[in-house]
N, C-alpha and C. Protein backbone atom coordinates (compact mmCIF):
# COMPACT_ATOMS: atom_id res chain seq x y z
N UNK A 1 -2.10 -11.84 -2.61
CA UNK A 1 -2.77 -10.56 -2.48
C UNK A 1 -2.57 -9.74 -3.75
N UNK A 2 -3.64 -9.33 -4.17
CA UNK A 2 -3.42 -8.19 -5.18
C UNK A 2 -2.66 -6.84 -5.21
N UNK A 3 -1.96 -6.49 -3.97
CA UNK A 3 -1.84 -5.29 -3.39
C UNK A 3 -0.32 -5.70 -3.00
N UNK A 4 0.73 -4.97 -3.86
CA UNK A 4 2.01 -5.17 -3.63
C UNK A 4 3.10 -4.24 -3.21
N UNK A 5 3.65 -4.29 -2.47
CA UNK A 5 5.12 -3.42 -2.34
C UNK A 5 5.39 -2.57 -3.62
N UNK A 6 5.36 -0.76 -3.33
CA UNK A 6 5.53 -0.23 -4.33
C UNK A 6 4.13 0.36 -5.38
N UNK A 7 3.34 -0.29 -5.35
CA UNK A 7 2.07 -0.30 -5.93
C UNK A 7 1.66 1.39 -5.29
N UNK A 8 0.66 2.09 -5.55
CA UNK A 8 0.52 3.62 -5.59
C UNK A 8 -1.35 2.87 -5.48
N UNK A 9 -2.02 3.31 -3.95
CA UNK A 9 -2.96 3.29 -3.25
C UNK A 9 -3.89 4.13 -2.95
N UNK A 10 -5.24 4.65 -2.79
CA UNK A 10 -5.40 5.11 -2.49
C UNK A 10 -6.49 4.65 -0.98
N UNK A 11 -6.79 5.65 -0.12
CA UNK A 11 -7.55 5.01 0.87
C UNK A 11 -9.11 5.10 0.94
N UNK A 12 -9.99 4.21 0.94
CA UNK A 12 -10.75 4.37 0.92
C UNK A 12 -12.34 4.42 1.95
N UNK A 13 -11.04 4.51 3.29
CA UNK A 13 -11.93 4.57 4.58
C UNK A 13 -11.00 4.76 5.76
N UNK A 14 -11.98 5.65 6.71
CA UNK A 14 -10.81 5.67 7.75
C UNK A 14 -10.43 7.37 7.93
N UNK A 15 -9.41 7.58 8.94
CA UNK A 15 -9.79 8.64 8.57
C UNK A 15 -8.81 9.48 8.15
N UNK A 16 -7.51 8.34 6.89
CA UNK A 16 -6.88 9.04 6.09
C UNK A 16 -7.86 8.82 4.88
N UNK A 17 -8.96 9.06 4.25
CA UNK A 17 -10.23 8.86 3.73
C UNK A 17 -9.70 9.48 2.52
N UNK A 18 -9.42 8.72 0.59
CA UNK A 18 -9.49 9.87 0.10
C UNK A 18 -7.72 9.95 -0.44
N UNK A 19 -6.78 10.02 0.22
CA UNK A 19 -5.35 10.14 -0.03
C UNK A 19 -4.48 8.92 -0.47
N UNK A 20 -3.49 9.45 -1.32
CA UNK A 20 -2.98 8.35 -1.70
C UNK A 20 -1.66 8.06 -1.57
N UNK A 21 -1.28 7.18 -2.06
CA UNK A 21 0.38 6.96 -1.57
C UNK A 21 1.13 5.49 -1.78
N UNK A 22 2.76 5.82 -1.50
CA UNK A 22 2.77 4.33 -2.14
C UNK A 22 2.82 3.54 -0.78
N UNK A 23 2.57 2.04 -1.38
CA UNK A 23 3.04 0.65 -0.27
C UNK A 23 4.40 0.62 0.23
N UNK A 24 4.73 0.57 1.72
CA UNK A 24 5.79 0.26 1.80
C UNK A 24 6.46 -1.22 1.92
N UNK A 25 5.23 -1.75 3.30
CA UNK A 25 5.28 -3.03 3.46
C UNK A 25 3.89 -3.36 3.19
N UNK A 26 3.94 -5.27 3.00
CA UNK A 26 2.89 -6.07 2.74
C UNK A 26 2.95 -7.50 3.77
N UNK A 27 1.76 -7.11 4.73
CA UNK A 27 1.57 -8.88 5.44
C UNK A 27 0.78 -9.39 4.27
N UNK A 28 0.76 -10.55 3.99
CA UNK A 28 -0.20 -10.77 3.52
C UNK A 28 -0.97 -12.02 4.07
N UNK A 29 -0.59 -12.60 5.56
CA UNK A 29 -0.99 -13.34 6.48
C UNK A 29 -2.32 -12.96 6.84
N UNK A 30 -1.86 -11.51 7.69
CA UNK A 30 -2.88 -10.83 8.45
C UNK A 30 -3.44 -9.84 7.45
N UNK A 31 -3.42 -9.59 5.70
CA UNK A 31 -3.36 -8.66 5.23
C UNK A 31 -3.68 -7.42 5.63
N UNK A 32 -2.33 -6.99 5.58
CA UNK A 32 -2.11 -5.45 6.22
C UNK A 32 -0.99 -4.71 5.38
N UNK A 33 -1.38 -3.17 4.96
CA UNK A 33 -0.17 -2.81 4.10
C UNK A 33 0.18 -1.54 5.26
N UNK A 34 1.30 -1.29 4.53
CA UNK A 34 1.77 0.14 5.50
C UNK A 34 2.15 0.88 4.25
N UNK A 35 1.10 2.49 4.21
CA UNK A 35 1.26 3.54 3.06
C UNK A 35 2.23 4.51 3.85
N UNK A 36 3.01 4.63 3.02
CA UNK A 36 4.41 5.76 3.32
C UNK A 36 3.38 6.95 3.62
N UNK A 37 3.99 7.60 4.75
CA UNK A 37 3.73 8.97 5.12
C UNK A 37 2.26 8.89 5.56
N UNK A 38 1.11 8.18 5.96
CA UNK A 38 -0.28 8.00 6.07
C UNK A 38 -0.36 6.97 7.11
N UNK A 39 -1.49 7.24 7.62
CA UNK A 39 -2.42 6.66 8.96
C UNK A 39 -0.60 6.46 10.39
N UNK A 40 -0.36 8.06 10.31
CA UNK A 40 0.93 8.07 11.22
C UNK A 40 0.44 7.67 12.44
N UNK A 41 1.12 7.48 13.72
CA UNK A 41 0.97 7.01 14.60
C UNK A 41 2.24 7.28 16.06
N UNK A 42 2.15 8.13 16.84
CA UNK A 42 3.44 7.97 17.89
C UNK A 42 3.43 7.02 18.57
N UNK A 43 4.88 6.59 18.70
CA UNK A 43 5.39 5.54 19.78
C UNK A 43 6.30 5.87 20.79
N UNK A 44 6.74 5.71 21.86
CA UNK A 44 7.29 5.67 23.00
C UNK A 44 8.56 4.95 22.15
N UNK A 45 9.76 5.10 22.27
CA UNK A 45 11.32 4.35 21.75
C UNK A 45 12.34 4.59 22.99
N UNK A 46 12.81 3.45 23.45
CA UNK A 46 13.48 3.36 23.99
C UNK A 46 15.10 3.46 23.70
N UNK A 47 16.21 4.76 23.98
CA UNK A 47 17.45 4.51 23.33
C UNK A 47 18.04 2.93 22.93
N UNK A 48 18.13 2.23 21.51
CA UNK A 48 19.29 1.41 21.30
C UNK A 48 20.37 1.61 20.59
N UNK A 49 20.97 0.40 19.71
CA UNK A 49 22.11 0.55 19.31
C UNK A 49 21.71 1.47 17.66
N UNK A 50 20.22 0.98 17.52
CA UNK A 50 19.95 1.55 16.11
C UNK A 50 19.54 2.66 16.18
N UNK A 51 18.65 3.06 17.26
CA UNK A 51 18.10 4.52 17.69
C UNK A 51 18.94 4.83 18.61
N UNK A 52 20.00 5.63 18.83
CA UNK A 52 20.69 6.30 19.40
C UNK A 52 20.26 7.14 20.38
N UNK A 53 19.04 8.03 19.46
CA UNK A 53 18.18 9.10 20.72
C UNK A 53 16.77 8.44 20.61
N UNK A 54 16.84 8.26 21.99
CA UNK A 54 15.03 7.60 22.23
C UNK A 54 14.06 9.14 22.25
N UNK A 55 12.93 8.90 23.03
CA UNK A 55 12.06 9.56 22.94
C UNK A 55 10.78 9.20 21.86
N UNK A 56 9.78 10.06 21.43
CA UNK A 56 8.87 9.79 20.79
C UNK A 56 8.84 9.86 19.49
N UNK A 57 8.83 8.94 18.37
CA UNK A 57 8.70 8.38 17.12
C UNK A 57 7.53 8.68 16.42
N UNK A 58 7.61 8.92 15.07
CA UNK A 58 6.44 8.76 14.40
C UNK A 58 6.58 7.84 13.26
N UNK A 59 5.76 6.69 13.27
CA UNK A 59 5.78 5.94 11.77
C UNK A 59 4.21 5.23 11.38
N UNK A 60 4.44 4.46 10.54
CA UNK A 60 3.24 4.11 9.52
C UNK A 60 2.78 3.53 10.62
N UNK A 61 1.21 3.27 10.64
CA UNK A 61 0.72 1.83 11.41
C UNK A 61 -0.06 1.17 10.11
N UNK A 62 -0.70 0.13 10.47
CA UNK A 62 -0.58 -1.12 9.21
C UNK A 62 -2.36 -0.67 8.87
N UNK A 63 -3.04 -1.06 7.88
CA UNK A 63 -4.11 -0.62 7.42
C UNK A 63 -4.44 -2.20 6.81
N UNK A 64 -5.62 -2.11 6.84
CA UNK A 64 -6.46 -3.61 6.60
C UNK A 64 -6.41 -3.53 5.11
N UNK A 65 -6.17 -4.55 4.32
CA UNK A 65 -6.15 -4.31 2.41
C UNK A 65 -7.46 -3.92 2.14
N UNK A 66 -8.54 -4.07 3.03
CA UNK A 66 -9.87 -4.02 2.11
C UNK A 66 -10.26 -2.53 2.07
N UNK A 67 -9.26 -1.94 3.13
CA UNK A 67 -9.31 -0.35 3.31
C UNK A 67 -8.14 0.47 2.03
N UNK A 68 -8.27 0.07 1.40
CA UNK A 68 -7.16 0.70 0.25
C UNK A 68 -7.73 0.17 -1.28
N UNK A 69 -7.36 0.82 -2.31
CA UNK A 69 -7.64 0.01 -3.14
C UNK A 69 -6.78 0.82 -4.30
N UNK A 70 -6.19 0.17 -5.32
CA UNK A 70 -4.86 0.33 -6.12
C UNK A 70 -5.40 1.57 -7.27
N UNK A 71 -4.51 2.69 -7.23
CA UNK A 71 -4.67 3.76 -7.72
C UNK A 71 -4.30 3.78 -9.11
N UNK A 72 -4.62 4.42 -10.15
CA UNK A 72 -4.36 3.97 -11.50
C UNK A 72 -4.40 4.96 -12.40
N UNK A 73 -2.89 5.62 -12.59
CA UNK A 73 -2.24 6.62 -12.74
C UNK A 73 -3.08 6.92 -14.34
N UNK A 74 -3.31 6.37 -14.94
CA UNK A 74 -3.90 6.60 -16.50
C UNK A 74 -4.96 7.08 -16.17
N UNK A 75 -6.16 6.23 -15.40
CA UNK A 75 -7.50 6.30 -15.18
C UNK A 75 -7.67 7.65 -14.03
N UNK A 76 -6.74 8.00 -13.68
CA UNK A 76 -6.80 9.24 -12.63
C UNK A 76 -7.53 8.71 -11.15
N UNK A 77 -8.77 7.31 -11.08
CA UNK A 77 -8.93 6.95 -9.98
C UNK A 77 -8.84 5.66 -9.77
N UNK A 78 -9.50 4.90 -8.31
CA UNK A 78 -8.90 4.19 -7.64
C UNK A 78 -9.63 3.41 -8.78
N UNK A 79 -9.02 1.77 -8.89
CA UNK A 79 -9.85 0.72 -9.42
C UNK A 79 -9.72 -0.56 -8.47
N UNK A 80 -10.42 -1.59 -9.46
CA UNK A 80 -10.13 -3.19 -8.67
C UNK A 80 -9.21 -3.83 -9.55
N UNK A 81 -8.43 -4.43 -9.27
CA UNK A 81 -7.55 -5.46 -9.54
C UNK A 81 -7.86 -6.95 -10.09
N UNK A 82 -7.29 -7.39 -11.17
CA UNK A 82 -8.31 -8.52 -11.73
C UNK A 82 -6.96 -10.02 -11.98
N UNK A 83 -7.22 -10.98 -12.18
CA UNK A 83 -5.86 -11.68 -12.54
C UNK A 83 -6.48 -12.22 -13.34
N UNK A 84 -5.16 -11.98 -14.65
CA UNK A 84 -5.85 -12.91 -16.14
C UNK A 84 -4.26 -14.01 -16.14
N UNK A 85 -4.58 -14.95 -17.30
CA UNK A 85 -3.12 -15.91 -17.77
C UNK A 85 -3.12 -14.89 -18.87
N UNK A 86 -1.85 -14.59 -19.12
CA UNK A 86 -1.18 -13.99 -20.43
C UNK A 86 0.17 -14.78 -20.57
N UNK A 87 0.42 -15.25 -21.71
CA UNK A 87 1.30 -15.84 -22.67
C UNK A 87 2.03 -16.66 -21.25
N UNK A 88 1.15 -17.98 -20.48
CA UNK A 88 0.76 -18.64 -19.47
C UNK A 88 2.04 -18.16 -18.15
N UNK A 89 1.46 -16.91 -17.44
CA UNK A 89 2.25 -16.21 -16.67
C UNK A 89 0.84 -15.45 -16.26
N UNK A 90 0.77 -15.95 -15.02
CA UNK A 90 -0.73 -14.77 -14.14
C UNK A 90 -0.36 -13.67 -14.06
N UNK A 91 -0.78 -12.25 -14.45
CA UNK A 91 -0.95 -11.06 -14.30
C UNK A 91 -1.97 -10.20 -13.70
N UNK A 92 -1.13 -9.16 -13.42
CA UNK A 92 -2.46 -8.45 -12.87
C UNK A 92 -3.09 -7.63 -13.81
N UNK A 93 -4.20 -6.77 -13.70
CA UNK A 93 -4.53 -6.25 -14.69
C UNK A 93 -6.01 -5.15 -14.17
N UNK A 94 -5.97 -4.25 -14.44
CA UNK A 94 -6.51 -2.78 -13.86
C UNK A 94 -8.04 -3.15 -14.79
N UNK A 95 -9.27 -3.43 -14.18
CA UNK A 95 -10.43 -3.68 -14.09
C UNK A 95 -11.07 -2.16 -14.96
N UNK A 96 -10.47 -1.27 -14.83
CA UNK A 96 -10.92 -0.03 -15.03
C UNK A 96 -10.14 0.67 -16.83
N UNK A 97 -9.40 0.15 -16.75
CA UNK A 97 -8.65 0.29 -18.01
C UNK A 97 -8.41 -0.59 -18.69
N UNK A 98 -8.66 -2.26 -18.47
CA UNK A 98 -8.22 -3.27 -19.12
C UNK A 98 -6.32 -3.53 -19.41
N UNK A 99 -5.63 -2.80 -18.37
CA UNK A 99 -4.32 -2.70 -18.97
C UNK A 99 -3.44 -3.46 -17.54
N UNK A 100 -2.44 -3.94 -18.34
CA UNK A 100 -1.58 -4.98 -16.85
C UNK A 100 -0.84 -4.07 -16.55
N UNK A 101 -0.34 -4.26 -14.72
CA UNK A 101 0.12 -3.56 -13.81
C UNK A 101 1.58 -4.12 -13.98
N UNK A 102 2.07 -3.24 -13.68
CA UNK A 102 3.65 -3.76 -13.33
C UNK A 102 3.90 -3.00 -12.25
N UNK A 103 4.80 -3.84 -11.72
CA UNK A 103 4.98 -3.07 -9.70
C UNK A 103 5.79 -2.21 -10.16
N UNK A 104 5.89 -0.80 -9.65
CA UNK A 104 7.20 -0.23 -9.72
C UNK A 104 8.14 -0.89 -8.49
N UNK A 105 9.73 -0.61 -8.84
CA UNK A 105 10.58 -0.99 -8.04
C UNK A 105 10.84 0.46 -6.79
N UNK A 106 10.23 0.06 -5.47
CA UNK A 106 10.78 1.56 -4.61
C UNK A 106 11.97 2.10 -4.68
């Protein structure tokens, strides 16, 4: 998947429509990412040993990859993602600027 842990997103459907944010997690089975703080969702939690106080939760729910697309801090908007060989090591590389991505570390 082009779309990695850490990477800075924006959404491009839906009806966090428009906002951006970083990746927290990545399926890339079912591709699905989860953007910190966006497309929230309550759950019902039952007290355990890790949640101490149950009651009602709020966290990410998962967003389809084709609904996001990688934000590109130079270019100010969203672009596409391209993979070239450089010095024979696949990279990614920002369609919109011609320049390779490096993941930040969260």
């Amino acid at each position: 998947m082009r779309i990695r842990k850490g990477d800075t997103v924006k959404i491009i459907s839906g009806k966090e429509n428009g906002k951006t944010g970083r990746v927290l997690r990545v399926n890339a089975e079912k591709q699905q990412v989860w953007v910190e703080r966006l497309n929230m969702v309550k759950r019902h939690q039952k007290p355990t040993q890790t949640h101490r106080q149950g009651g009602i939760i709020e966290k990410e729910a998962p967003l389809h990859v084709s609904n996001v697309m990688y934000y590109d801090e130079k270019a100010g908007r969203a672009t596409r993602i391209g993979m070239k060989d450089l010095e024979g090591k696949k990279v990614r590389y920002s369609k919109r600027s011609g320049e390779v991505l490096v993941t930040a570390k969260p």
